[in-house]
Protein backbone atom coordinates (compact mmCIF):
# COMPACT_ATOMS: atom_id res chain seq x y z
CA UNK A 1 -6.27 -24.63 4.73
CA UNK A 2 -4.79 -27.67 2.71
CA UNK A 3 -3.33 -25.68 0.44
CA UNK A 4 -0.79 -23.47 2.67
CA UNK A 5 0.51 -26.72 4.58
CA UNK A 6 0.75 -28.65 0.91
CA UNK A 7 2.57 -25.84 -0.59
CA UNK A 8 4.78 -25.60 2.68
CA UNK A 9 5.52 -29.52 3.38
CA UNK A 10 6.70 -28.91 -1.01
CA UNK A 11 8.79 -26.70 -0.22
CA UNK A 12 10.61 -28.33 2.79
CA UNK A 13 10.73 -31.36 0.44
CA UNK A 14 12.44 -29.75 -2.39
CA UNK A 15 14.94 -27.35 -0.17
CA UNK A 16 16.26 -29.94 1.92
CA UNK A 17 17.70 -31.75 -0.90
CA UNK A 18 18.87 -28.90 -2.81
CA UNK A 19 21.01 -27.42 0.25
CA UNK A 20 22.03 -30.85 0.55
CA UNK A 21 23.27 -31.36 -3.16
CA UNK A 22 24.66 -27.62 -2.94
CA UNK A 23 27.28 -28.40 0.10
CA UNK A 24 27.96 -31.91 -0.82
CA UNK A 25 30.62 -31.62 -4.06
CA UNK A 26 33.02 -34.50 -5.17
CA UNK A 27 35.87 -33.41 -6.77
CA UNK A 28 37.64 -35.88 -9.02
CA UNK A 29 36.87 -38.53 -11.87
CA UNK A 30 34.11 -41.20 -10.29
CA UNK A 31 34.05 -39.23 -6.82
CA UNK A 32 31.67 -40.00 -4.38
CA UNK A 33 30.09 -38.02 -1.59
CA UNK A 34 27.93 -39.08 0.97
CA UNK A 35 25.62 -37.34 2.81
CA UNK A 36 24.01 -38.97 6.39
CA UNK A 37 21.41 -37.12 7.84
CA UNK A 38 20.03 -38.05 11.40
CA UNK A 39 16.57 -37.91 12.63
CA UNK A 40 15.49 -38.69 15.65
CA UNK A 41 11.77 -38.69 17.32
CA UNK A 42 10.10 -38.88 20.50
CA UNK A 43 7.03 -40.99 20.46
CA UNK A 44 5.02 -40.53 24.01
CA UNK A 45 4.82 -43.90 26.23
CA UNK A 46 1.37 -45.48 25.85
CA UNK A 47 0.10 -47.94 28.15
CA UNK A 48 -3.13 -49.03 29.15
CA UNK A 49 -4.85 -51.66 31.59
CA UNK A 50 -8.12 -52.72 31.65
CA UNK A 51 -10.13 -55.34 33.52
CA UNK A 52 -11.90 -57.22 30.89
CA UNK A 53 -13.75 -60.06 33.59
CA UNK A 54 -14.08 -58.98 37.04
CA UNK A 55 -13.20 -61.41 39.37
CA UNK A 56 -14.46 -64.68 40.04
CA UNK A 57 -14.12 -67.23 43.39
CA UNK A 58 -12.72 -70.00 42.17
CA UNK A 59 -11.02 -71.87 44.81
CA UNK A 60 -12.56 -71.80 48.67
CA UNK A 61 -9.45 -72.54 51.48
CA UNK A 62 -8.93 -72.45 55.07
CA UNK A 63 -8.73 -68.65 56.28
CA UNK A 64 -9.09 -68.01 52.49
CA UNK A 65 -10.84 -67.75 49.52
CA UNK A 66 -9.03 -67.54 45.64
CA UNK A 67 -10.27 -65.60 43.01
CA UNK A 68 -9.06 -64.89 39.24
CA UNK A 69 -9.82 -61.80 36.98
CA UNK A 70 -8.83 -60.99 33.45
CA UNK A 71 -6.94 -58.31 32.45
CA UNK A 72 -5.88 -56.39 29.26
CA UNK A 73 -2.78 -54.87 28.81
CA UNK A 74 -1.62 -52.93 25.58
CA UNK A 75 1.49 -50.36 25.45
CA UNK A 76 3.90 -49.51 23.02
CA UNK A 77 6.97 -50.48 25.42
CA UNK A 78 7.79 -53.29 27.52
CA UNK A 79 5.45 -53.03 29.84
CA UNK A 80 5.33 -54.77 33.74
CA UNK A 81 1.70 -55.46 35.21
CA UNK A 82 2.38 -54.44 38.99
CA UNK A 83 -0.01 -54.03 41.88
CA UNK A 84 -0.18 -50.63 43.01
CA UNK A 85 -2.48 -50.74 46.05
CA UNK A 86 -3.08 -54.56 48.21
CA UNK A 87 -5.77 -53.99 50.58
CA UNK A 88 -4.99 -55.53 54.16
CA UNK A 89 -5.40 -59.27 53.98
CA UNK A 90 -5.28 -59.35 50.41
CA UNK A 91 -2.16 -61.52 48.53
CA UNK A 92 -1.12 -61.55 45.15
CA UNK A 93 0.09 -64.25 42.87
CA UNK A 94 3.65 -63.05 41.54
CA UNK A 95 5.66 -63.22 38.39
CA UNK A 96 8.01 -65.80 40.27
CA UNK A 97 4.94 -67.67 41.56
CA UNK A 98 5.07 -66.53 45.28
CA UNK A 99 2.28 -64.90 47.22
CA UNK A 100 3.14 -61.29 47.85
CA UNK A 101 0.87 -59.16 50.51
CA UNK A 102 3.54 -56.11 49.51
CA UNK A 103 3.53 -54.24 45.68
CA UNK A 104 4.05 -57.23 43.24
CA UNK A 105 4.95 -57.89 39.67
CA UNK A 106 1.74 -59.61 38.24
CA UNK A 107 3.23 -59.97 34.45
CA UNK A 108 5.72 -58.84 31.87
CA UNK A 109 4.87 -58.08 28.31
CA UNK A 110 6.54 -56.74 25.16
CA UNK A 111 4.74 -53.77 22.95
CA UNK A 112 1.17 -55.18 22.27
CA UNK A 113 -1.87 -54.46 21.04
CA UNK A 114 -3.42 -56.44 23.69
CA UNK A 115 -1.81 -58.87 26.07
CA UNK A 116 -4.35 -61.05 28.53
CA UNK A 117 -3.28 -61.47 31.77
CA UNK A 118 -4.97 -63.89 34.65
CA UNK A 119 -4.48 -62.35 38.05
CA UNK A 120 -4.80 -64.55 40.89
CA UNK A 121 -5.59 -63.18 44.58
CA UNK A 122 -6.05 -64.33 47.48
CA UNK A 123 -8.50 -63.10 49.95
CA UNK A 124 -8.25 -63.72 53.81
CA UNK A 125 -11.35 -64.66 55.73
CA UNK A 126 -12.74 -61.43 57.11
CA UNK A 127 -11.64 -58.85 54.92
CA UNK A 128 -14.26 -56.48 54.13
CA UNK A 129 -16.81 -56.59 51.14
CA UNK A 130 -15.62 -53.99 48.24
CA UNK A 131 -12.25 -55.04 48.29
CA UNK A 132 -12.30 -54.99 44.73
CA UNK A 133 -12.44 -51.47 44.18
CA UNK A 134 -9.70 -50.80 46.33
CA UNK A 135 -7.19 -53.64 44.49
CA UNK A 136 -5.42 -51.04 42.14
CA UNK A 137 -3.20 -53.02 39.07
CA UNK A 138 -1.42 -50.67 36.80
CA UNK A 139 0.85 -51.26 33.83
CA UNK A 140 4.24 -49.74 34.46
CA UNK A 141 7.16 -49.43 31.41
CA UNK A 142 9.32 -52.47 32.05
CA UNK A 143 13.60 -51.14 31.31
């Protein structure tokens, strides 16, 4: 099976240059010709988000309670760290440093192998036990 693809990736090797050589002719004493050839690829968007310490109460309010949780980010694009889903009576610390109950930019990050990102909520008295699993964060590419 080796041998086919060798033999063919050869031959692509050997003809592109040829035809190249073949349709590129200088004409003159110390001529020069130049040949630019353009590639171009398409490499899918990766990005991936993982929790990597569940969250943890750290700070006990009036009508609230804080917690913090670690997250991982790696992508190979700028990425943004964005809340997808904020349960009712649930805020989020912000990029700018505000309190958002709405969608919220957690984080931006360049192409990484693994960024770690604190998230900070806060949780209003009352709100119902499992809130966790419904407090979605995805990475999104950043433009």
């Amino acid at each position: 099976m080796r041998a086919p693809t060798f033999i063919l990736a050869a031959a692509m090797l050997v003809a592109a240059p040829l035809a190249a050589q073949t349709t590129a002719m200088a004409i003159g004493h110390g001529a020069r010709a130049e040949i630019r050839i353009t590639a171009a690829a398409n490499v899918p968007v990766i990005l991936q988000t993982q929790e990597t310490e569940a969250f943890v109460q750290t700070y006990k309010g009036n009508g609230f309670t804080e917690y913090l949780a670690t997250y991982t980010v790696r992508g190979n694009v700028r990425w943004m760290l964005e809340t997808e889903a904020l349960p009712e009576g649930i805020t989020a610390l912000n990029v700018m440093g505000n309190w958002a109950a709405t969608a919220a930019t957690i984080a931006t990050g360049q192409p990484t192998n693994g960024a770690t990102v604190t998230v900070r909520v806060r949780v209003a008295d009352g709100v119902a036990a499992g809130w966790q699993q419904q407090l979605k964060l995805e990475a999104q590419r950043a433009f």
